[in-house]
N, C-alpha and C. Protein backbone atom coordinates (compact mmCIF):
# COMPACT_ATOMS: atom_id res chain seq x y z
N UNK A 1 11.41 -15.47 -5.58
CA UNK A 1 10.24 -14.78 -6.09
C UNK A 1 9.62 -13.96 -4.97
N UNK A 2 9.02 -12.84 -5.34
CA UNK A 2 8.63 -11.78 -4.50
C UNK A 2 7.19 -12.88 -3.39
N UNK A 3 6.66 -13.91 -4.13
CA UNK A 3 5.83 -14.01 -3.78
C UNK A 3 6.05 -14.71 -2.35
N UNK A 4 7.09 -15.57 -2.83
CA UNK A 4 7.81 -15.91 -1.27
C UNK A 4 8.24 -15.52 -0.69
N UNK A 5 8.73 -14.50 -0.63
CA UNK A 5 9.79 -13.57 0.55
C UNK A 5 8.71 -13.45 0.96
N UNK A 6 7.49 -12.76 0.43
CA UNK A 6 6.56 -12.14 1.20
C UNK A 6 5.51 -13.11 2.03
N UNK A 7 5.34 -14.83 1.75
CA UNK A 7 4.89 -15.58 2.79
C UNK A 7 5.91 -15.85 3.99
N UNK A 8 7.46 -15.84 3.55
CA UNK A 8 8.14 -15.85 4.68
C UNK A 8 8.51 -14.90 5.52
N UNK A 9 7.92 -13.46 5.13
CA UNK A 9 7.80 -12.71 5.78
C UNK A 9 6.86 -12.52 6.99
N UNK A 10 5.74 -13.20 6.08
CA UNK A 10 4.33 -13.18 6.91
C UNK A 10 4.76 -14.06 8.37
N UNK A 11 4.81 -15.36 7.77
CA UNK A 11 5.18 -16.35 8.73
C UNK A 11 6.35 -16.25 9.73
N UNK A 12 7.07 -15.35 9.68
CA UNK A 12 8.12 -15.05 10.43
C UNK A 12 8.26 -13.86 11.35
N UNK A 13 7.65 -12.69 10.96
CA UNK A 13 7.36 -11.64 11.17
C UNK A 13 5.91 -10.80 11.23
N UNK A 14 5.42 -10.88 10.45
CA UNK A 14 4.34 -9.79 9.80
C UNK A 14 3.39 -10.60 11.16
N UNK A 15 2.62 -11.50 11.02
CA UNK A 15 1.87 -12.37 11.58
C UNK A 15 1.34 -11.56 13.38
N UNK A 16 2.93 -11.05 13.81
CA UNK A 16 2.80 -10.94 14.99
C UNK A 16 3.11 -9.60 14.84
N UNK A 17 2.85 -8.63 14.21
CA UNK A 17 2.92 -7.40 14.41
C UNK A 17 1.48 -6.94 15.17
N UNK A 18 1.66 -5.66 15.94
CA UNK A 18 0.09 -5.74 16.30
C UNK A 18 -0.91 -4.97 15.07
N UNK A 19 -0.53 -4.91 14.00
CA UNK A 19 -1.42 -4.11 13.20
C UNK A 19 -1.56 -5.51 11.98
N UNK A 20 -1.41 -6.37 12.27
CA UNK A 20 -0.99 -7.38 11.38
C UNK A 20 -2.07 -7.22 10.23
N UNK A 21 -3.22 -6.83 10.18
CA UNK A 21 -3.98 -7.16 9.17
C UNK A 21 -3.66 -5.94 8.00
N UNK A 22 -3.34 -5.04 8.78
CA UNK A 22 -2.69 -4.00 7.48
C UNK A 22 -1.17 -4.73 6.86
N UNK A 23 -0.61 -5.24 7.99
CA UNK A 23 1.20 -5.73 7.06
C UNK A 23 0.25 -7.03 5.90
N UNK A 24 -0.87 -7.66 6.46
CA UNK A 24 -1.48 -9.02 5.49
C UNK A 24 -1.46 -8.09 3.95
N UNK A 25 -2.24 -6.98 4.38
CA UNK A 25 -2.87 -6.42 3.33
C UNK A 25 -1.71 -5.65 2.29
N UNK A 26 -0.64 -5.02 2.86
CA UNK A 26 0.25 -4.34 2.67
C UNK A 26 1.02 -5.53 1.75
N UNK A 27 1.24 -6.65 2.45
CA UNK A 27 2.37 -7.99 1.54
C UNK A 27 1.25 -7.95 0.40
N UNK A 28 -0.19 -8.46 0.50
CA UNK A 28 -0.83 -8.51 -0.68
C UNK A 28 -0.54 -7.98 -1.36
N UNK A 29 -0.60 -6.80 -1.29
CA UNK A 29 -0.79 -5.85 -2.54
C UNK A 29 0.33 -5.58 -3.29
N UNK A 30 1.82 -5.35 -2.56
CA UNK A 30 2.97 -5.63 -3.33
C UNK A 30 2.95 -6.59 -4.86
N UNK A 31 2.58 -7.88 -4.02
CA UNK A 31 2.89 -9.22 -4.41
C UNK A 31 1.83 -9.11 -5.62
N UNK A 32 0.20 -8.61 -5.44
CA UNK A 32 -0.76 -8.45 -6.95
C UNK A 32 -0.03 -7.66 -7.68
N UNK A 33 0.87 -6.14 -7.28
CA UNK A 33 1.46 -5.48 -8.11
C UNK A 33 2.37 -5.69 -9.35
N UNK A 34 3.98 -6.78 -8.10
CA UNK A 34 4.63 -7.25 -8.81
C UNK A 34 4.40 -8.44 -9.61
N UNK A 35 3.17 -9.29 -9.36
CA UNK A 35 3.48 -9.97 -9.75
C UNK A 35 4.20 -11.38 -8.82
N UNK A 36 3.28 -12.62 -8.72
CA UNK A 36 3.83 -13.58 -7.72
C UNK A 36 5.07 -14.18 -8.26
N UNK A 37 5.64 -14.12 -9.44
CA UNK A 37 6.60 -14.66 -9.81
C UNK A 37 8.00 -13.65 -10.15
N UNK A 38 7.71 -12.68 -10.02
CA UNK A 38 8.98 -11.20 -9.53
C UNK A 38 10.03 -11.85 -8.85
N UNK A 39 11.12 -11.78 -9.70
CA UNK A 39 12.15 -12.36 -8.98
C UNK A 39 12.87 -10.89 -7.74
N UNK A 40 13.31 -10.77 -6.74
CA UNK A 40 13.70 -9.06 -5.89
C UNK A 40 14.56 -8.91 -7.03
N UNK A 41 15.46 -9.54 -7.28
CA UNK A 41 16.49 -8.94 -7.43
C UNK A 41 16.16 -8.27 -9.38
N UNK A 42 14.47 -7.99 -9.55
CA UNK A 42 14.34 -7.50 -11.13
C UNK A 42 13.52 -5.88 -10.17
N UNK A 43 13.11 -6.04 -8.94
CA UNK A 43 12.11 -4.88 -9.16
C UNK A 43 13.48 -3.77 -8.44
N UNK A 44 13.08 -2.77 -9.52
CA UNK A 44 14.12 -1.26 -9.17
C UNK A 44 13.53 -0.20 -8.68
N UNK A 45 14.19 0.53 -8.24
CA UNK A 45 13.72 1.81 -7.56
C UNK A 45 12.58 2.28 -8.59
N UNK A 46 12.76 2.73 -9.91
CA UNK A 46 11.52 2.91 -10.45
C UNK A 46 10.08 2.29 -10.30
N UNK A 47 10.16 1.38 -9.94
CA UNK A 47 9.42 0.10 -10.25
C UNK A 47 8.38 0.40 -8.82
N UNK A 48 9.51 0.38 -7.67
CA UNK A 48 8.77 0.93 -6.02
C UNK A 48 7.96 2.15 -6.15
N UNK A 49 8.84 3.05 -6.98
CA UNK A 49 8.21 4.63 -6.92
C UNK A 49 6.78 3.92 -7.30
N UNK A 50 7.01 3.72 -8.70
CA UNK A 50 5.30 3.49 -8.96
C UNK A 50 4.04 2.72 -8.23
N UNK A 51 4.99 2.00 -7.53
CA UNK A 51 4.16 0.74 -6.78
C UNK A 51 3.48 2.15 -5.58
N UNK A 52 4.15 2.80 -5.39
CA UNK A 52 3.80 3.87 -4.03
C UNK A 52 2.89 4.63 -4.39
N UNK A 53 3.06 5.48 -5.76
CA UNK A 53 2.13 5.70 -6.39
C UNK A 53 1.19 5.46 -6.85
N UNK A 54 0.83 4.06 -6.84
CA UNK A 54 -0.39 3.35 -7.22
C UNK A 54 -1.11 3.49 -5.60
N UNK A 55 -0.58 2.74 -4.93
CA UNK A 55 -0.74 3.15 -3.39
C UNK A 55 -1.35 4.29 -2.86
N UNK A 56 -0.82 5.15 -3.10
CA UNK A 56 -1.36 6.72 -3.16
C UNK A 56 -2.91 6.91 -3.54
N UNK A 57 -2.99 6.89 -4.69
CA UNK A 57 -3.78 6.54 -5.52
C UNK A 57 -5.09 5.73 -4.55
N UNK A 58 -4.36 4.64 -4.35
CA UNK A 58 -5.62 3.58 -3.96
C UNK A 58 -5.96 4.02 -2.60
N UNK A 59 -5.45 4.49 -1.96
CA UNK A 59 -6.05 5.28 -0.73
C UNK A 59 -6.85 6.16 -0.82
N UNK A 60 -6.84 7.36 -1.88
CA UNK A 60 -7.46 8.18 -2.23
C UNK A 60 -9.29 7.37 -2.36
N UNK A 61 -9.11 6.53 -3.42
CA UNK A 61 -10.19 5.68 -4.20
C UNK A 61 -11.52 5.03 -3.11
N UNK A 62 -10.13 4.57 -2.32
CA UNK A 62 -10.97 3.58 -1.30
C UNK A 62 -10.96 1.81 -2.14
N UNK A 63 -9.89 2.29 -3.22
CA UNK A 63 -9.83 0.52 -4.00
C UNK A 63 -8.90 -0.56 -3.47
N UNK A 64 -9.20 -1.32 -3.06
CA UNK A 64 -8.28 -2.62 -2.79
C UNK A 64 -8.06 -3.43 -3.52
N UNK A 65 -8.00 -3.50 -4.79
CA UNK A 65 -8.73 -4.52 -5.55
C UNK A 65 -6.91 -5.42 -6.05
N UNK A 66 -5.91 -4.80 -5.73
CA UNK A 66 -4.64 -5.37 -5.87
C UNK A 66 -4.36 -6.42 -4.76
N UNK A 67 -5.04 -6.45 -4.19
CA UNK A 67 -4.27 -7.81 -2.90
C UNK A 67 -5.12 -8.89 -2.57
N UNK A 68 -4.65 -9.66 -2.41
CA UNK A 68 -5.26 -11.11 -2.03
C UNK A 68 -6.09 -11.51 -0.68
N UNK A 69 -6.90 -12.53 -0.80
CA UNK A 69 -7.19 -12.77 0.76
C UNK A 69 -6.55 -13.79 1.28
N UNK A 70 -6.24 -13.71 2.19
CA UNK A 70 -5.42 -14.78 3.17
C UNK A 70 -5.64 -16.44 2.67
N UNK A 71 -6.47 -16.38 2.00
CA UNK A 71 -7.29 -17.79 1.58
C UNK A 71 -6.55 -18.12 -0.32
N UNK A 72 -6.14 -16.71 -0.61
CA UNK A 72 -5.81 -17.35 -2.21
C UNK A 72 -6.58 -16.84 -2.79
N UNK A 73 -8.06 -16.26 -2.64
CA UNK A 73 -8.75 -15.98 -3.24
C UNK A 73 -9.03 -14.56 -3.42
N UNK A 74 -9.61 -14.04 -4.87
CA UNK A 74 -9.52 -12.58 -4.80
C UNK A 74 -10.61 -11.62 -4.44
């Protein structure tokens, strides 16, 4: 499930990047997109485009409202 790759990402990688609170924010928001129970092997190239495009979008806005806080909570 997407939702785990993306804590074992955190925990393995992301954690120690030096921008880490954008990769926190960046796994969030995937993971509200797809969906915590997204298996990888269902989301398709279409599926990313849009996710980027929402992205797009939410930069423009100034909305975060797709990603989680480190705590679980929204």
């Amino acid at each position: 499930m997407i939702n785990d790759a993306a804590d074992r990402y955190w925990n393995e990688v992301g954690q120690y990047h030096s921008g880490a609170d954008n990769t926190w924010r960046d796994l969030r928001r995937l993971v509200g997109y797809f969906g915590e129970t997204k298996l990888l092997t269902e989301v398709t190239d279409d599926a990313v485009a849009s996710a980027q495009d929402l992205a797009k979008q939410e930069r423009g806005s100034g909305n975060g409202a797709l990603y989680l806080q480190r705590d679980g909570q929204s």
